[in-house]
PDB file of N, CA and C in Angstrom:
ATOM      1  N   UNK A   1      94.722  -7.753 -10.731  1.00  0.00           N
ATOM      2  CA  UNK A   1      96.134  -8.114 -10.650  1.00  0.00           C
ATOM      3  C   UNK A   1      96.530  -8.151  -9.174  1.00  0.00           C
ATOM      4  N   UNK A   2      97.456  -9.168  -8.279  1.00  0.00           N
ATOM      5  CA  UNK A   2      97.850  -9.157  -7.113  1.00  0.00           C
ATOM      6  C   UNK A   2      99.275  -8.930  -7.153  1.00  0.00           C
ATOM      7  N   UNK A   3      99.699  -8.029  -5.397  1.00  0.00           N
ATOM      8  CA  UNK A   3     100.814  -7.726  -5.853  1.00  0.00           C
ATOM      9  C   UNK A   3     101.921  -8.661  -6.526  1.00  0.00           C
ATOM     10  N   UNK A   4     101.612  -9.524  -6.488  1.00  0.00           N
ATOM     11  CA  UNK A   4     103.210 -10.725  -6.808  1.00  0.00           C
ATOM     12  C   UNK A   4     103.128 -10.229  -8.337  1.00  0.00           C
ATOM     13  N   UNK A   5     102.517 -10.168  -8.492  1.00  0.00           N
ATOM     14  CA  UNK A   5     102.239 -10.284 -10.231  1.00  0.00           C
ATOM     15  C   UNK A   5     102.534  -8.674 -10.261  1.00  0.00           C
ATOM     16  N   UNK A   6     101.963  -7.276  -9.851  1.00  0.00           N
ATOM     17  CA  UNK A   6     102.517  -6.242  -9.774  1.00  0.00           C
ATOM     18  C   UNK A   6     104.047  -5.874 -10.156  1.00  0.00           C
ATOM     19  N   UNK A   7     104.232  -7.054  -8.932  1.00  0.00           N
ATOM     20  CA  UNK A   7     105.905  -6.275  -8.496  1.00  0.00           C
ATOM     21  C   UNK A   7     106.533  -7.065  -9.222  1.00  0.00           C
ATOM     22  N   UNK A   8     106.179  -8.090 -10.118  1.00  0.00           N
ATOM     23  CA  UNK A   8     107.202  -9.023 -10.907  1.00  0.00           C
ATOM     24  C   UNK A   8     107.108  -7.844 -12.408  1.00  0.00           C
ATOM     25  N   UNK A   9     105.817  -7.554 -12.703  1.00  0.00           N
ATOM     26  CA  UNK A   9     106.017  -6.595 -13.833  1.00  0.00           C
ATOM     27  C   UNK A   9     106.792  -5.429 -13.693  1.00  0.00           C
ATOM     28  N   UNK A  10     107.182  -4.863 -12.868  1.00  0.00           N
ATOM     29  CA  UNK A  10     108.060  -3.506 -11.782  1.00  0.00           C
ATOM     30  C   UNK A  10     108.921  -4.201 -12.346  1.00  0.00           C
ATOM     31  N   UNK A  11     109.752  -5.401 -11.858  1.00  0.00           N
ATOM     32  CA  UNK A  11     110.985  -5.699 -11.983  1.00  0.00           C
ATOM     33  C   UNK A  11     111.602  -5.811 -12.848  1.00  0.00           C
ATOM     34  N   UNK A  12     110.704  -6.704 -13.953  1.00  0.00           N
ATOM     35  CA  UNK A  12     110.786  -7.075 -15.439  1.00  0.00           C
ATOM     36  C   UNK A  12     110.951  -5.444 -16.702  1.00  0.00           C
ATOM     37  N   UNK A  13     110.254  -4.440 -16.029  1.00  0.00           N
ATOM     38  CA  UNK A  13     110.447  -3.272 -16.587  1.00  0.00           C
ATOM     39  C   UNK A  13     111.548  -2.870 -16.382  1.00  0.00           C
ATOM     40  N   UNK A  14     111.904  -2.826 -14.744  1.00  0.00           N
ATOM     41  CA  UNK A  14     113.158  -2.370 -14.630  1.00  0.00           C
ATOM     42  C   UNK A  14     114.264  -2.973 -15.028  1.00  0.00           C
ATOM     43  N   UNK A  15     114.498  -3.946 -14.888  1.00  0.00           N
ATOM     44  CA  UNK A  15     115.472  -4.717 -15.850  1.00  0.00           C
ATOM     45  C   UNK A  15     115.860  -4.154 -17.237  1.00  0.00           C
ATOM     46  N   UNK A  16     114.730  -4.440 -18.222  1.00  0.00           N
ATOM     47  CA  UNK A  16     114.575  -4.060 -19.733  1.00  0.00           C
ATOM     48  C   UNK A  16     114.771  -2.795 -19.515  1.00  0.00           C
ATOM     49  N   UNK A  17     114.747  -1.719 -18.903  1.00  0.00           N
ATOM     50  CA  UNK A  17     115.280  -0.112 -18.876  1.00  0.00           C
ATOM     51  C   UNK A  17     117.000   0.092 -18.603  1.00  0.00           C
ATOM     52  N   UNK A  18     117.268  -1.327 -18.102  1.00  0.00           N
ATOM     53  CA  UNK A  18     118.932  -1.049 -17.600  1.00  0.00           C
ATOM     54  C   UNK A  18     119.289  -2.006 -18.526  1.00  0.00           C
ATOM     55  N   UNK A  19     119.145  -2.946 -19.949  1.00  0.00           N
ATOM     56  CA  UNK A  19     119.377  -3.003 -20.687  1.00  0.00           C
ATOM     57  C   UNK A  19     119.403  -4.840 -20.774  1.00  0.00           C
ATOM     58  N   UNK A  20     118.188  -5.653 -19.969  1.00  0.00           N
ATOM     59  CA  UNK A  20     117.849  -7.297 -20.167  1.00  0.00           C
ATOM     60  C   UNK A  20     117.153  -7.227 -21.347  1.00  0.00           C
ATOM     61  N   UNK A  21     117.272  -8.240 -21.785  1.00  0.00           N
ATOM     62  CA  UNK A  21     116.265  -8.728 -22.734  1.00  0.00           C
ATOM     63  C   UNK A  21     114.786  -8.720 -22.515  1.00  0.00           C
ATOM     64  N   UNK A  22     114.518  -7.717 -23.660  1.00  0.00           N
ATOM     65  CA  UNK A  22     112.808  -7.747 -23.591  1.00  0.00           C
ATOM     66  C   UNK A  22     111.931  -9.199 -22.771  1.00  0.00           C
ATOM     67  N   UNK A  23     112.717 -10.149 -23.099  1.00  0.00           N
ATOM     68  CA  UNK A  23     111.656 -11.708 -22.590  1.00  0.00           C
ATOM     69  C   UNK A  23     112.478 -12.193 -21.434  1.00  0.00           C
ATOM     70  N   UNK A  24     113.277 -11.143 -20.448  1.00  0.00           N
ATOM     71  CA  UNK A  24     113.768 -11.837 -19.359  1.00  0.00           C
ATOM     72  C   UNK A  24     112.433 -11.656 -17.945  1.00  0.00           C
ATOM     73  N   UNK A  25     112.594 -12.607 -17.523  1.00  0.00           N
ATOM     74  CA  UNK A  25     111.575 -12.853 -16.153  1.00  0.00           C
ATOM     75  C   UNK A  25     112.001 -13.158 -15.058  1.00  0.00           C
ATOM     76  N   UNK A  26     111.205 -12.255 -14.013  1.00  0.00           N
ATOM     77  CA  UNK A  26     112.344 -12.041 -12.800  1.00  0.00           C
ATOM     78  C   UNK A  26     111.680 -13.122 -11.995  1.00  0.00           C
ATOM     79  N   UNK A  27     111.912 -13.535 -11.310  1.00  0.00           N
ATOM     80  CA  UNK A  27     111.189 -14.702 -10.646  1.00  0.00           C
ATOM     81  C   UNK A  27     110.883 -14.290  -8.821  1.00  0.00           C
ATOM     82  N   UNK A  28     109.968 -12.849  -8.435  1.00  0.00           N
ATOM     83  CA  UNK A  28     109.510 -12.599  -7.483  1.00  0.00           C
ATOM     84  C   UNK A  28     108.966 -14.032  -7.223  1.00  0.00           C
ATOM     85  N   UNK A  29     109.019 -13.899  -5.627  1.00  0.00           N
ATOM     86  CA  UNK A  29     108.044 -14.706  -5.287  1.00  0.00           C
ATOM     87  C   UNK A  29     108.343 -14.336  -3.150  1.00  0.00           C
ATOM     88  N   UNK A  30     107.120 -15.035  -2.588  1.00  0.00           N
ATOM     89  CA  UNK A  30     107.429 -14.362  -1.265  1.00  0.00           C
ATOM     90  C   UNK A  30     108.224 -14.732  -0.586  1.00  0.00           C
ATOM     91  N   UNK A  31     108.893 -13.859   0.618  1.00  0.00           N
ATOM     92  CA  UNK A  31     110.277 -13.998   1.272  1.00  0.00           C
ATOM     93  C   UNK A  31     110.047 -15.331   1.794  1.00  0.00           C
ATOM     94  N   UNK A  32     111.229 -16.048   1.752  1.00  0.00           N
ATOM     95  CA  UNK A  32     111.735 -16.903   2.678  1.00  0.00           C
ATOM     96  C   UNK A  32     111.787 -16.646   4.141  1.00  0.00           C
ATOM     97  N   UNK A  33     112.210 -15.502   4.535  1.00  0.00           N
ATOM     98  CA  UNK A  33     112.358 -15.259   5.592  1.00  0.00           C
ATOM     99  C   UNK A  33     112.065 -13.703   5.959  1.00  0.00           C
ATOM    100  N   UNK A  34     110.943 -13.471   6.557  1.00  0.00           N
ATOM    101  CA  UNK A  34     110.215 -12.369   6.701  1.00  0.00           C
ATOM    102  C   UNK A  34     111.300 -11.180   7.448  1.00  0.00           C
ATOM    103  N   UNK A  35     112.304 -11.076   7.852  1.00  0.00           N
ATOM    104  CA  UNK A  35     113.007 -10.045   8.254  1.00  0.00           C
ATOM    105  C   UNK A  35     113.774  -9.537   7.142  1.00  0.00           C
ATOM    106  N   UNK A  36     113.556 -10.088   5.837  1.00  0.00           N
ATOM    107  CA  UNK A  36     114.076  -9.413   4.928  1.00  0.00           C
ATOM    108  C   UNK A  36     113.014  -8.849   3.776  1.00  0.00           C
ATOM    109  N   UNK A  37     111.969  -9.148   4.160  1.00  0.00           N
ATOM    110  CA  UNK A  37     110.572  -7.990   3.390  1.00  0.00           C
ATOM    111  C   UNK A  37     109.865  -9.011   2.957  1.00  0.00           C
ATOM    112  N   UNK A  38     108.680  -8.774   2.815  1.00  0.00           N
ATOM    113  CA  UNK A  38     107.174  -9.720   2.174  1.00  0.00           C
ATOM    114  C   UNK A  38     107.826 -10.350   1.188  1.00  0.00           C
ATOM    115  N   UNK A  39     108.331  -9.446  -0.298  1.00  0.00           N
ATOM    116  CA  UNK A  39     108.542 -10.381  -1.470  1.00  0.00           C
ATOM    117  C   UNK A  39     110.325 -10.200  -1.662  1.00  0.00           C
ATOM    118  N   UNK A  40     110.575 -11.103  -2.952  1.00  0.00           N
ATOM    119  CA  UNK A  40     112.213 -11.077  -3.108  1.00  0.00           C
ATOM    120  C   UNK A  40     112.031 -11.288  -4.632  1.00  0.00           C
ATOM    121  N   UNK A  41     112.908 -10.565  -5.051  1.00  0.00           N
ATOM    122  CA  UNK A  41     113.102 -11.149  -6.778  1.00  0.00           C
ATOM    123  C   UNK A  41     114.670 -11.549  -7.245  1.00  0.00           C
ATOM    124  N   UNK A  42     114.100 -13.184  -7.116  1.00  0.00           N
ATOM    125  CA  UNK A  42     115.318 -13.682  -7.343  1.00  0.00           C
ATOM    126  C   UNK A  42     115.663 -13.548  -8.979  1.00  0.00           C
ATOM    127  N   UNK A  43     117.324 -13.723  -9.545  1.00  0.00           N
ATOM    128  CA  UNK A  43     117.703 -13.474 -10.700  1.00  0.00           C
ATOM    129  C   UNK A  43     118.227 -12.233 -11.271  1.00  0.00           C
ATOM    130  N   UNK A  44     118.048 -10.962 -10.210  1.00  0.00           N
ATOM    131  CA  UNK A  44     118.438  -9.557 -10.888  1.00  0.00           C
ATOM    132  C   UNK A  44     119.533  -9.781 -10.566  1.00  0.00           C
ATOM    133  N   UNK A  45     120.481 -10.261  -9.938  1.00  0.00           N
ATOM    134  CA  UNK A  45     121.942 -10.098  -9.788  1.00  0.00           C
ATOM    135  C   UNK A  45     122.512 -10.803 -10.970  1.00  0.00           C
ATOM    136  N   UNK A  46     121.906 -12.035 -11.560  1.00  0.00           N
ATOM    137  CA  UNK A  46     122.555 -12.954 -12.618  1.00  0.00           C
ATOM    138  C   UNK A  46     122.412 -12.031 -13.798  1.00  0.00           C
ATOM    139  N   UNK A  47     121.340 -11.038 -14.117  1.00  0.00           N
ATOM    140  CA  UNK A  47     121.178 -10.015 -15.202  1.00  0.00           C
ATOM    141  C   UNK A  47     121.992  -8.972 -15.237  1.00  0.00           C
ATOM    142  N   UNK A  48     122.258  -8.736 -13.747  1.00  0.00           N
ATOM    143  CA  UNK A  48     123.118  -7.651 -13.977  1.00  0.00           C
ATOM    144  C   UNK A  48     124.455  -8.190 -14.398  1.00  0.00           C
ATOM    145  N   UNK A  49     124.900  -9.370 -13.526  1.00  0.00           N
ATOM    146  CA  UNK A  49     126.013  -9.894 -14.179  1.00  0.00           C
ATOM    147  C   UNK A  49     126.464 -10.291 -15.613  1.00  0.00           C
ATOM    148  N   UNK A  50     125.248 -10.361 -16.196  1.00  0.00           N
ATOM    149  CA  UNK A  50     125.673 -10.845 -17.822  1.00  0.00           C
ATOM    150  C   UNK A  50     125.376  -9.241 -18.585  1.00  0.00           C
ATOM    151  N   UNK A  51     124.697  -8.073 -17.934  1.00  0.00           N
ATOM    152  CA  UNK A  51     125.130  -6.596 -18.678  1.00  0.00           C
ATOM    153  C   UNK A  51     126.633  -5.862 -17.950  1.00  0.00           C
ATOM    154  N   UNK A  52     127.296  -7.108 -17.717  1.00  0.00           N
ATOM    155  CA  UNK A  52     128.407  -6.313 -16.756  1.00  0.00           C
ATOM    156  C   UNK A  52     128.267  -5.110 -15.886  1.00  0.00           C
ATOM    157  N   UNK A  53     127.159  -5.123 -14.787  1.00  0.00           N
ATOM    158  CA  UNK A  53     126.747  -4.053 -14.289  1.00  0.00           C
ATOM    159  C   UNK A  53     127.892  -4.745 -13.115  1.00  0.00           C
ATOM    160  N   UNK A  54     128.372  -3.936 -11.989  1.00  0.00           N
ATOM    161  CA  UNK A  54     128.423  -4.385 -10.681  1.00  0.00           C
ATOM    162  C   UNK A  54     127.439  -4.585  -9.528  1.00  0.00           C
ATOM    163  N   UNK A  55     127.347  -6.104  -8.877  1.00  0.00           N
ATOM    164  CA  UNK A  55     126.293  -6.171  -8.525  1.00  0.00           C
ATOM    165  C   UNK A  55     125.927  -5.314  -7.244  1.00  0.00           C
ATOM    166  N   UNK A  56     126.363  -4.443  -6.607  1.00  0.00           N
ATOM    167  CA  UNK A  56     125.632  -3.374  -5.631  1.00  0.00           C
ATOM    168  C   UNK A  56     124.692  -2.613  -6.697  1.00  0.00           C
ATOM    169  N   UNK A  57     124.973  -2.153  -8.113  1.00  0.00           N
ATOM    170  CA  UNK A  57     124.411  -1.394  -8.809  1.00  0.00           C
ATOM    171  C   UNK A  57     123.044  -1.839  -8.706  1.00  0.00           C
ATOM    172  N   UNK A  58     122.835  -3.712  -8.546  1.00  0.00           N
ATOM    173  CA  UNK A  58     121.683  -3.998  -9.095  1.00  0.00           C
ATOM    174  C   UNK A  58     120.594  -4.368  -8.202  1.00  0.00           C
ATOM    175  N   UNK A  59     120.730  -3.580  -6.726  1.00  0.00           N
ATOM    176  CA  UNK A  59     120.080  -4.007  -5.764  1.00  0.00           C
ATOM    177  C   UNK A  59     118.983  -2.911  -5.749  1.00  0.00           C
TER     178      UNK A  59
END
């Protein structure tokens, strides 16, 4: 397993523990722009938004 694939399963867990749908998929993939870290997982803010979390909660 490589990390992309690692840290997309990390995310996808964590999600489904704060209450996404078992079949939601986070869509890691590597930074755009390296001063903000190797990888990024785009979509946790749109999840948190539809469990009415506030989105600082979901960073």
């Amino acid at each position: 397993m490589n990390i992309q694939a690692l840290l997309s399963e990390k995310v996808s867990q964590a999600l489904i523990a704060a209450g996404a749908p078992a079949d939601c998929e986070p869509q890691v993939r590597q930074s755009a722009k390296v001063q903000f870290g190797d990888y990024q997982a785009n979509g946790v803010m749109a999840v948190a938004k539809k469990l009415g979390m506030p989105p600082a909660t979901a960073r």
